[in-house]
Protein backbone atom coordinates (compact mmCIF):
# COMPACT_ATOMS: atom_id res chain seq x y z
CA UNK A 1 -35.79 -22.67 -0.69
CA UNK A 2 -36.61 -23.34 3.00
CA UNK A 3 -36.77 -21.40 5.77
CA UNK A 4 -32.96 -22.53 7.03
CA UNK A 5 -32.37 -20.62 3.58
CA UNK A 6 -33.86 -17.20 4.97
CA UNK A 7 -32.54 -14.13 4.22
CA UNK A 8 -30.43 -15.11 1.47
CA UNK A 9 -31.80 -12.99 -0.98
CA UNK A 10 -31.53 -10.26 0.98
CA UNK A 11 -28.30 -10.88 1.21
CA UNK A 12 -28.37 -10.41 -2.78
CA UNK A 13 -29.70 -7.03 -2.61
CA UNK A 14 -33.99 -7.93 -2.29
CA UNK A 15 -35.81 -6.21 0.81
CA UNK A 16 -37.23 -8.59 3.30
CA UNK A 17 -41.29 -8.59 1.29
CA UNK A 18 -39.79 -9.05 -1.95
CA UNK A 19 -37.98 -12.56 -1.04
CA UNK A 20 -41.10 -13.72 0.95
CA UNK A 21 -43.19 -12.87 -2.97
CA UNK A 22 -40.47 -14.60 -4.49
CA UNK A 23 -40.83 -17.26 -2.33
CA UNK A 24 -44.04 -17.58 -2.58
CA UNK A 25 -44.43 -17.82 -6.36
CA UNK A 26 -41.37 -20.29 -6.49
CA UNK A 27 -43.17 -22.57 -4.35
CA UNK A 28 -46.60 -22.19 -4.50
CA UNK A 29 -47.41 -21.89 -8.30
CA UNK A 30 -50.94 -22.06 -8.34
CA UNK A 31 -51.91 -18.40 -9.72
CA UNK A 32 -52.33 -16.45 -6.92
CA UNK A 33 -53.84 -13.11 -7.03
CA UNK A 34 -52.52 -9.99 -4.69
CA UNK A 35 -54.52 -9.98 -2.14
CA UNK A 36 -54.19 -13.81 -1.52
CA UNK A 37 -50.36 -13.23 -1.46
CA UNK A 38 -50.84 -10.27 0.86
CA UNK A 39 -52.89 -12.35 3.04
CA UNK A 40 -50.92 -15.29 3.18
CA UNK A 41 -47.28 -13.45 3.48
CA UNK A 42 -48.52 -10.98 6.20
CA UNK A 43 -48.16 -7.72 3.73
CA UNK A 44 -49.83 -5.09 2.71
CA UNK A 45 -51.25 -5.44 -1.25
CA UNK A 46 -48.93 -2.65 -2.32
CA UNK A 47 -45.84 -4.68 -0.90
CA UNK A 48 -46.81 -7.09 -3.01
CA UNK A 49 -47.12 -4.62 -5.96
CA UNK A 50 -43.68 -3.15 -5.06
CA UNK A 51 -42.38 -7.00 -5.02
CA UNK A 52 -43.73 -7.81 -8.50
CA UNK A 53 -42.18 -4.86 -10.03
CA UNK A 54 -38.84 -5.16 -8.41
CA UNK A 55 -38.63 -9.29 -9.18
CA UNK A 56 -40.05 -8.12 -12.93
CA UNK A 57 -37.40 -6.02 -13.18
CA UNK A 58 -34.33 -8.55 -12.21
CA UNK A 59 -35.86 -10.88 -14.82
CA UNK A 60 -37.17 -13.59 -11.42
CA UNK A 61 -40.64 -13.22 -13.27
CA UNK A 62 -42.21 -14.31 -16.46
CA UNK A 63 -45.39 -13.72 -18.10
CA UNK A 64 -47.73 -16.65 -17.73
CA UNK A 65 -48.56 -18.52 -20.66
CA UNK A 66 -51.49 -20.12 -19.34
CA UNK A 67 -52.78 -17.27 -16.78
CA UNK A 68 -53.41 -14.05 -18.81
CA UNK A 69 -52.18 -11.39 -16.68
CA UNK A 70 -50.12 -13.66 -14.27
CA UNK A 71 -46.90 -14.18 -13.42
CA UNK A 72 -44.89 -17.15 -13.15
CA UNK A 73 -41.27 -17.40 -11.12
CA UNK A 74 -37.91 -18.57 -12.68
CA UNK A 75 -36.86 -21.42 -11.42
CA UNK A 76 -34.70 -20.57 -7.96
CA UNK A 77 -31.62 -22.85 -9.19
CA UNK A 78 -31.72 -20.35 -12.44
CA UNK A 79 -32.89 -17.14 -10.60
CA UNK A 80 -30.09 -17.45 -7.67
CA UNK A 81 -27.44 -18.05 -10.13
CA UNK A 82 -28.24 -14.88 -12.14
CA UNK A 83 -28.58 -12.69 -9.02
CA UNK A 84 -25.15 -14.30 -7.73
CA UNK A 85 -23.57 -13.06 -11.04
CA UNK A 86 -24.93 -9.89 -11.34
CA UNK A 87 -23.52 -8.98 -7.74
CA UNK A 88 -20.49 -10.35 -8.42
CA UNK A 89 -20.01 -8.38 -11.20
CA UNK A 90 -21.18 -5.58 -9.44
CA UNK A 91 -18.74 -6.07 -6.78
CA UNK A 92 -15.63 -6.39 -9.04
CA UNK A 93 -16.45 -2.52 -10.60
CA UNK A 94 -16.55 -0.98 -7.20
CA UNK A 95 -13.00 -2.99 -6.48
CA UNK A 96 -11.55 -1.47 -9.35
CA UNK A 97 -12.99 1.71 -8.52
CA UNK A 98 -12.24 1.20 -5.17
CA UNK A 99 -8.28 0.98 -5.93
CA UNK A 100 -8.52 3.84 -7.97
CA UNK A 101 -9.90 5.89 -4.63
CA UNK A 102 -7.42 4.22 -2.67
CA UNK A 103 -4.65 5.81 -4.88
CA UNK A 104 -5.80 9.21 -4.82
CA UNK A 105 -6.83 9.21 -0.74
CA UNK A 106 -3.77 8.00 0.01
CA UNK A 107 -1.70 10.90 -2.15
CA UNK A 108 -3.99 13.39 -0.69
CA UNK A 109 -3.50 12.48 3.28
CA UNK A 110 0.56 12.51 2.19
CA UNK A 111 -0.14 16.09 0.91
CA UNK A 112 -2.06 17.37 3.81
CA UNK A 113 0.00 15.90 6.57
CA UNK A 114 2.79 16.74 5.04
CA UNK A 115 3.77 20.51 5.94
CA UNK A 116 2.54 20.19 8.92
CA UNK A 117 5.26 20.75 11.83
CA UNK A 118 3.89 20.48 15.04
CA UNK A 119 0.95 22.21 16.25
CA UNK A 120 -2.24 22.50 14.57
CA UNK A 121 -3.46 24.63 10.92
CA UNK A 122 -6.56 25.35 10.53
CA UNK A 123 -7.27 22.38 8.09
CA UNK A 124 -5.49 19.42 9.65
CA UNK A 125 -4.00 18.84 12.98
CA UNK A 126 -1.03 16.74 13.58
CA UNK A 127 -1.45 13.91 16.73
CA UNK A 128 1.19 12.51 18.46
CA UNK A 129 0.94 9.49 20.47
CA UNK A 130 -2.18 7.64 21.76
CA UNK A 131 -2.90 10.00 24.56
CA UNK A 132 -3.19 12.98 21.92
CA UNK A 133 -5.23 11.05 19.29
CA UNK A 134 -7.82 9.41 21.82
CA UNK A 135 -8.37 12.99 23.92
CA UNK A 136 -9.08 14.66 20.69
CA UNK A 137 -10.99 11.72 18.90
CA UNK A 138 -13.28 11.93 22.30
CA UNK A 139 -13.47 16.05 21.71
CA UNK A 140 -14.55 15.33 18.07
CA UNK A 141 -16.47 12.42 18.58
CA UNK A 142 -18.87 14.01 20.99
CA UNK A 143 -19.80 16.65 18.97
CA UNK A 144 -21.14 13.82 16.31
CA UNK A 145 -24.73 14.58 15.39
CA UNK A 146 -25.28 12.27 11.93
CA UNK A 147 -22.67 9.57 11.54
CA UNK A 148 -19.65 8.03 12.59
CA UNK A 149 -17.96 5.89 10.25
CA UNK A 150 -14.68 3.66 10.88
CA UNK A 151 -12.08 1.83 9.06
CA UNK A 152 -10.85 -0.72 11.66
CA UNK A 153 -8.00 -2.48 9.61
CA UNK A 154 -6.17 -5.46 11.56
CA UNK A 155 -7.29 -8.87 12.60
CA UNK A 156 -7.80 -9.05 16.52
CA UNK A 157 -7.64 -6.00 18.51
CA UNK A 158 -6.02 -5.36 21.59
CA UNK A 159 -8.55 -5.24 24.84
CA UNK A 160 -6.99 -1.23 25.71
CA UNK A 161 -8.53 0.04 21.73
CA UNK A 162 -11.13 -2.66 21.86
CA UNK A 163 -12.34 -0.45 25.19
CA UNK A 164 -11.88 2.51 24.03
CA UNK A 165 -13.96 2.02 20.66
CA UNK A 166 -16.57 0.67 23.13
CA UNK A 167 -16.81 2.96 25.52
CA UNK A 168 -16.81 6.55 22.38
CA UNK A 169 -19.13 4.34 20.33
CA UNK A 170 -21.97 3.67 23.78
CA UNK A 171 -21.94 7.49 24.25
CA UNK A 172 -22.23 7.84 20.39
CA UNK A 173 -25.36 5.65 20.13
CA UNK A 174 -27.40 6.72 23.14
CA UNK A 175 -27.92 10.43 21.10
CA UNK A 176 -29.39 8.74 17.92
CA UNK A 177 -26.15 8.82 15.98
CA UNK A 178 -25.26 6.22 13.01
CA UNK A 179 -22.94 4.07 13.58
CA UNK A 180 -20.78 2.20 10.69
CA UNK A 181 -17.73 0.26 11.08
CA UNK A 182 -15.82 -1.94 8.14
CA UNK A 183 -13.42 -4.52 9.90
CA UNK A 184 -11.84 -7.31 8.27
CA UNK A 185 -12.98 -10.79 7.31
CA UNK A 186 -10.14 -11.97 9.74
CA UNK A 187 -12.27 -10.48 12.43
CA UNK A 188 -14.29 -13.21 13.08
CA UNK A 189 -11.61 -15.40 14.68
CA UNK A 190 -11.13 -12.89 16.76
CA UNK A 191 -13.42 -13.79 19.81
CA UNK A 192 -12.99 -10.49 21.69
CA UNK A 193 -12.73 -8.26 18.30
CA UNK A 194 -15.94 -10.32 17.38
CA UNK A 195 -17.87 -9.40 20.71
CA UNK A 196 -16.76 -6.18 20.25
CA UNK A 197 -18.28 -5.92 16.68
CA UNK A 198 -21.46 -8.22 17.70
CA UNK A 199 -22.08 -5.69 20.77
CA UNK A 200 -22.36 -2.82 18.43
CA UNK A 201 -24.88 -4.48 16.22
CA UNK A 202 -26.67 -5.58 19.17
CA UNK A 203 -27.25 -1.68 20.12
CA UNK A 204 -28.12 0.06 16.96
CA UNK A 205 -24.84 0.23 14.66
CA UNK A 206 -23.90 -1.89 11.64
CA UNK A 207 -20.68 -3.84 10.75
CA UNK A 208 -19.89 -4.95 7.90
CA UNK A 209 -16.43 -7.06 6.84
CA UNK A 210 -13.97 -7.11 3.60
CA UNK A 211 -10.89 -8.91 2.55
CA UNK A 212 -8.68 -5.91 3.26
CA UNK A 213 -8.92 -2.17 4.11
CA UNK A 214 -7.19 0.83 2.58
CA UNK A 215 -6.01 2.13 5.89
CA UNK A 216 -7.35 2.79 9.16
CA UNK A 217 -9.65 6.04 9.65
CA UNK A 218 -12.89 7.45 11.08
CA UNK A 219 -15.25 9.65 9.71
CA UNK A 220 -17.22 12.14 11.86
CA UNK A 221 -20.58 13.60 10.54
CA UNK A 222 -18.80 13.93 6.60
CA UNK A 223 -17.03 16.89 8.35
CA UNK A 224 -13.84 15.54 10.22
CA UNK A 225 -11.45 12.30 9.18
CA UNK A 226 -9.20 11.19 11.83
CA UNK A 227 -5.88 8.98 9.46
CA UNK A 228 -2.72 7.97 10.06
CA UNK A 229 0.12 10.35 9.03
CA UNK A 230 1.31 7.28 7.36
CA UNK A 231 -1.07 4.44 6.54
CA UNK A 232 1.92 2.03 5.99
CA UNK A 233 3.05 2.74 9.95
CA UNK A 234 0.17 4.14 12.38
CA UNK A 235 3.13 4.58 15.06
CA UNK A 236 4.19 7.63 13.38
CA UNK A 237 0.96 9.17 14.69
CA UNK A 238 -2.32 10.38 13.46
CA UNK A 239 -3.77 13.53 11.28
CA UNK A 240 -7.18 14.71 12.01
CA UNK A 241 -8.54 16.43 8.68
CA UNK A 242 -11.20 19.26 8.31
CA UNK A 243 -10.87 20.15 4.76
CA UNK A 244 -14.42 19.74 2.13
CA UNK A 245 -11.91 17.66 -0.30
CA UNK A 246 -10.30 15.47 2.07
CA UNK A 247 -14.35 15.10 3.41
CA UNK A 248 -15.68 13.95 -0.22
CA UNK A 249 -12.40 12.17 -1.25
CA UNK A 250 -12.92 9.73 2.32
CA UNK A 251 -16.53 9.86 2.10
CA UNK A 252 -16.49 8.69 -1.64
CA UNK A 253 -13.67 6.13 -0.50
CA UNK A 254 -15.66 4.64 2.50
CA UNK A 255 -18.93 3.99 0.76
CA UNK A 256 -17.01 2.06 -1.75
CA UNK A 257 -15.77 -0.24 0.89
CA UNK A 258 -18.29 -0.51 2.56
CA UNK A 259 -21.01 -1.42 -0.56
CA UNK A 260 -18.70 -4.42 -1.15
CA UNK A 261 -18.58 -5.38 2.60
CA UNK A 262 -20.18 -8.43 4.05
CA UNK A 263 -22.73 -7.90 6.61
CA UNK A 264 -21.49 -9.45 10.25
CA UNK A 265 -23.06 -12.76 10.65
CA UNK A 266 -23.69 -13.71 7.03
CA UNK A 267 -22.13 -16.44 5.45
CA UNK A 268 -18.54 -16.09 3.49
CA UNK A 269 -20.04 -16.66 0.14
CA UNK A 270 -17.65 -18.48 -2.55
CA UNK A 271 -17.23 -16.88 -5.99
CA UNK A 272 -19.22 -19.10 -8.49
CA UNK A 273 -16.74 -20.65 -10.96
CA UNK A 274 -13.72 -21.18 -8.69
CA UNK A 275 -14.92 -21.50 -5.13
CA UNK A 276 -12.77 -19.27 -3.97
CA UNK A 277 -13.71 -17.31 -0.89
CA UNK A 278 -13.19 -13.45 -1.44
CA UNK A 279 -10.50 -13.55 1.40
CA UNK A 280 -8.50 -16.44 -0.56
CA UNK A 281 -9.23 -14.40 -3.84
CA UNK A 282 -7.40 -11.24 -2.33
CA UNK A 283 -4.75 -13.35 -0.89
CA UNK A 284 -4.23 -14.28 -4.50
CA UNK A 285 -4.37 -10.99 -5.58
CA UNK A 286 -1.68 -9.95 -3.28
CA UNK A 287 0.32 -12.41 -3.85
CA UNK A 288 0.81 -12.04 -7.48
CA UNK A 289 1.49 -8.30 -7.39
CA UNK A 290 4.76 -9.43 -5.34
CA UNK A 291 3.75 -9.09 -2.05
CA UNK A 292 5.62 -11.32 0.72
CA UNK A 293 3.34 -13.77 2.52
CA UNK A 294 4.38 -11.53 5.62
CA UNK A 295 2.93 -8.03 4.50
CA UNK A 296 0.30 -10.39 2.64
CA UNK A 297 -0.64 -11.32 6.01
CA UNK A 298 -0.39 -8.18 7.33
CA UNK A 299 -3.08 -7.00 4.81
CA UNK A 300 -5.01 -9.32 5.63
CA UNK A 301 -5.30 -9.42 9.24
CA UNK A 302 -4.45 -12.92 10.02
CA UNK A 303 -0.87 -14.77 11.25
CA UNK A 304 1.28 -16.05 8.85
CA UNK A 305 0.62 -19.68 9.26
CA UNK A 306 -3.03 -18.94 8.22
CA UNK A 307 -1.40 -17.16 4.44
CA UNK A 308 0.43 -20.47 4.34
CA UNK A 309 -2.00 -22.90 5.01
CA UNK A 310 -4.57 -21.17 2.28
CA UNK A 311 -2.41 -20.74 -0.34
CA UNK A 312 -1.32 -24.59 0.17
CA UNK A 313 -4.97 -25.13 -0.08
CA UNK A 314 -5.58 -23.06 -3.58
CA UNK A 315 -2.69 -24.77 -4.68
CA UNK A 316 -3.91 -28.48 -4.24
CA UNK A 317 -7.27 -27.06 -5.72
CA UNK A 318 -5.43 -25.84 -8.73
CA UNK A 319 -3.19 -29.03 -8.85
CA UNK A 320 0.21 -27.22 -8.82
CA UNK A 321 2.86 -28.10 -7.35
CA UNK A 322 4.64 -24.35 -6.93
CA UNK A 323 3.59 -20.84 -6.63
CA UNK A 324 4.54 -19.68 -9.99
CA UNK A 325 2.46 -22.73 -11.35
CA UNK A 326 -0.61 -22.10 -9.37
CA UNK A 327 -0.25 -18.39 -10.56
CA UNK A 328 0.10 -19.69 -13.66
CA UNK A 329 -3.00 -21.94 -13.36
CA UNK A 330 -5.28 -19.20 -11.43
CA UNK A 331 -4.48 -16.52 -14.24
CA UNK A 332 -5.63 -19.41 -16.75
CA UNK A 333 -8.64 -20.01 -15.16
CA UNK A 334 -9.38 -16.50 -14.62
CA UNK A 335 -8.90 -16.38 -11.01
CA UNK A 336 -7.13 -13.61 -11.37
């Protein structure tokens, strides 16, 4: 557990002070006391309270047999492995919870956008064509006061949207206002969509990345959802949504996503047990509901050379030699 390691249990869900206690005791077993820790890792002595509790309480800490009223640490190889499953397993509820949303978001948007003919009602308003959506995004978006939140679907963007993002999201952050945006994994081989996303974090927002996205929207403030008429074709234009439900139902939908996301700059971790990286996993996924490898693709965020080349890849890992084998194989293995 060096420092080149850093971070990586915060990655796991510890604060910053709890990994450096962990640390600590993993590496240093000699018995300290709380106020040595404190002194040594830079902390206050109720951090290091608050760390004991909270590494008591994920099982990293054991009783000491030989120092009444100290602690020892589990062993990091054993520790690291439980915390990897217990997010994991963590992480596949909120999928399955997070297709359930999906489901329901995408019936209501249908039903809200639906009678809508032109014009605007007083609980959605119909947008059509980019002029219309990006005059009345900036009319919306300038009003923020808590949080804008953003579904940005797609693998690279193109440099007009990447602007445009840039230049509502600068006047966004200079008046305090929180600043979330999901993109894709694909993302990062996307060097201007990637400076895009690393300029945000660099002044004040967060990004975060998963597999795939539901459909493209943004959230202002819990009070106004900008969506596509039709998620399945943004070209048909876009539906900018005022009512509580719609409000809870997105709300609900983008915390879901965005508690599985992985934070911009951390490592793609590989499911334990298969190795698998959670983009191949979804390509998987996609795959054996029937998707083609182009909407697969699509889904994704990344060309269709790229699908190829990783399912080729899961394939020689399985040792099949066709599609329906290596579904065969991942389903066996519990890939799936």
């Amino acid at each position: 557990m060096g420092e080149e390691n850093a971070g990586m249990l915060s990655a796991l869900g510890l604060d910053t002070p709890t990994e450096a206690v962990y640390r600590l005791l993993a590496t240093r077993p000699e018995g300290w006391g709380v106020g040595q820790m404190a002194e040594q890792l830079g902390l206050e002595e109720q951090q290091v309270r608050d760390a004991l509790d909270r590494l008591a309480e994920l099982a990293l800490l054991r009783r000491s047999a030989d120092r009444p009223g100290g602690w020892r640490a589990i062993h990091p190889e054993l520790g690291l492995q439980l915390l990897l499953r217990r997010r994991q397993e963590e992480l596949e509820r909120r999928r399955r919870e997070l297709d359930d949303t999906h489901v329901a978001v995408t019936r209501m948007i249908a039903d809200c956008a639906g009678p809508a003919v032109g014009g605007a009602e007083p609980d959605s308003e119909r947008l059509i064509g980019m002029d219309a959506i990006r005059s009345r995004l900036e009319q919306v978006a300038n009003k923020a006061t808590d949080a804008v939140c953003t579904f940005m679907p797609g693998g690279g963007h193109s440099p007009a949207s990447i602007e445009a993002a840039r230049h509502n999201d600068a006047q966004i952050l200079l008046r305090g206002v929180e600043v979330r945006t999901v993109c894709l994994d694909s993302v990062r081989n996307s060097a201007p969509t990637l400076a895009y996303a690393r300029w945000l974090t660099e002044n004040g927002g967060e990004v975060r990345t998963v597999p795939t996205l539901p459909l493209r929207m943004i959230l202002i403030d819990g009070t106004s959802a900008l969506v596509p008429l039709d998620p399945s074709d943004t070209r048909r234009g876009a539906v900018l949504l005022h009512t509580a439900g719609a409000m809870t139902a997105l709300s609900t939908l983008f915390e879901q996503v965005w508690a599985v996301g992985l934070p911009l700059g951390a490592q793609q971790p590989r499911h334990e047990g298969t190795g698998l990286t959670a983009q191949e996993r979804e390509l998987l996924t996609l795959l054996a509901k029937g998707l083609t490898d182009e909407t697969a693709a699509g889904r994704l965020g990344v060309s269709l050379s790229t699908v190829r080349r990783s399912m080729a890849s899961i394939m020689e890992r399985l040792g099949a030699r066709s599609r329906f084998e290596a579904g065969l194989r991942a389903a066996q293995a519990g890939w799936l």
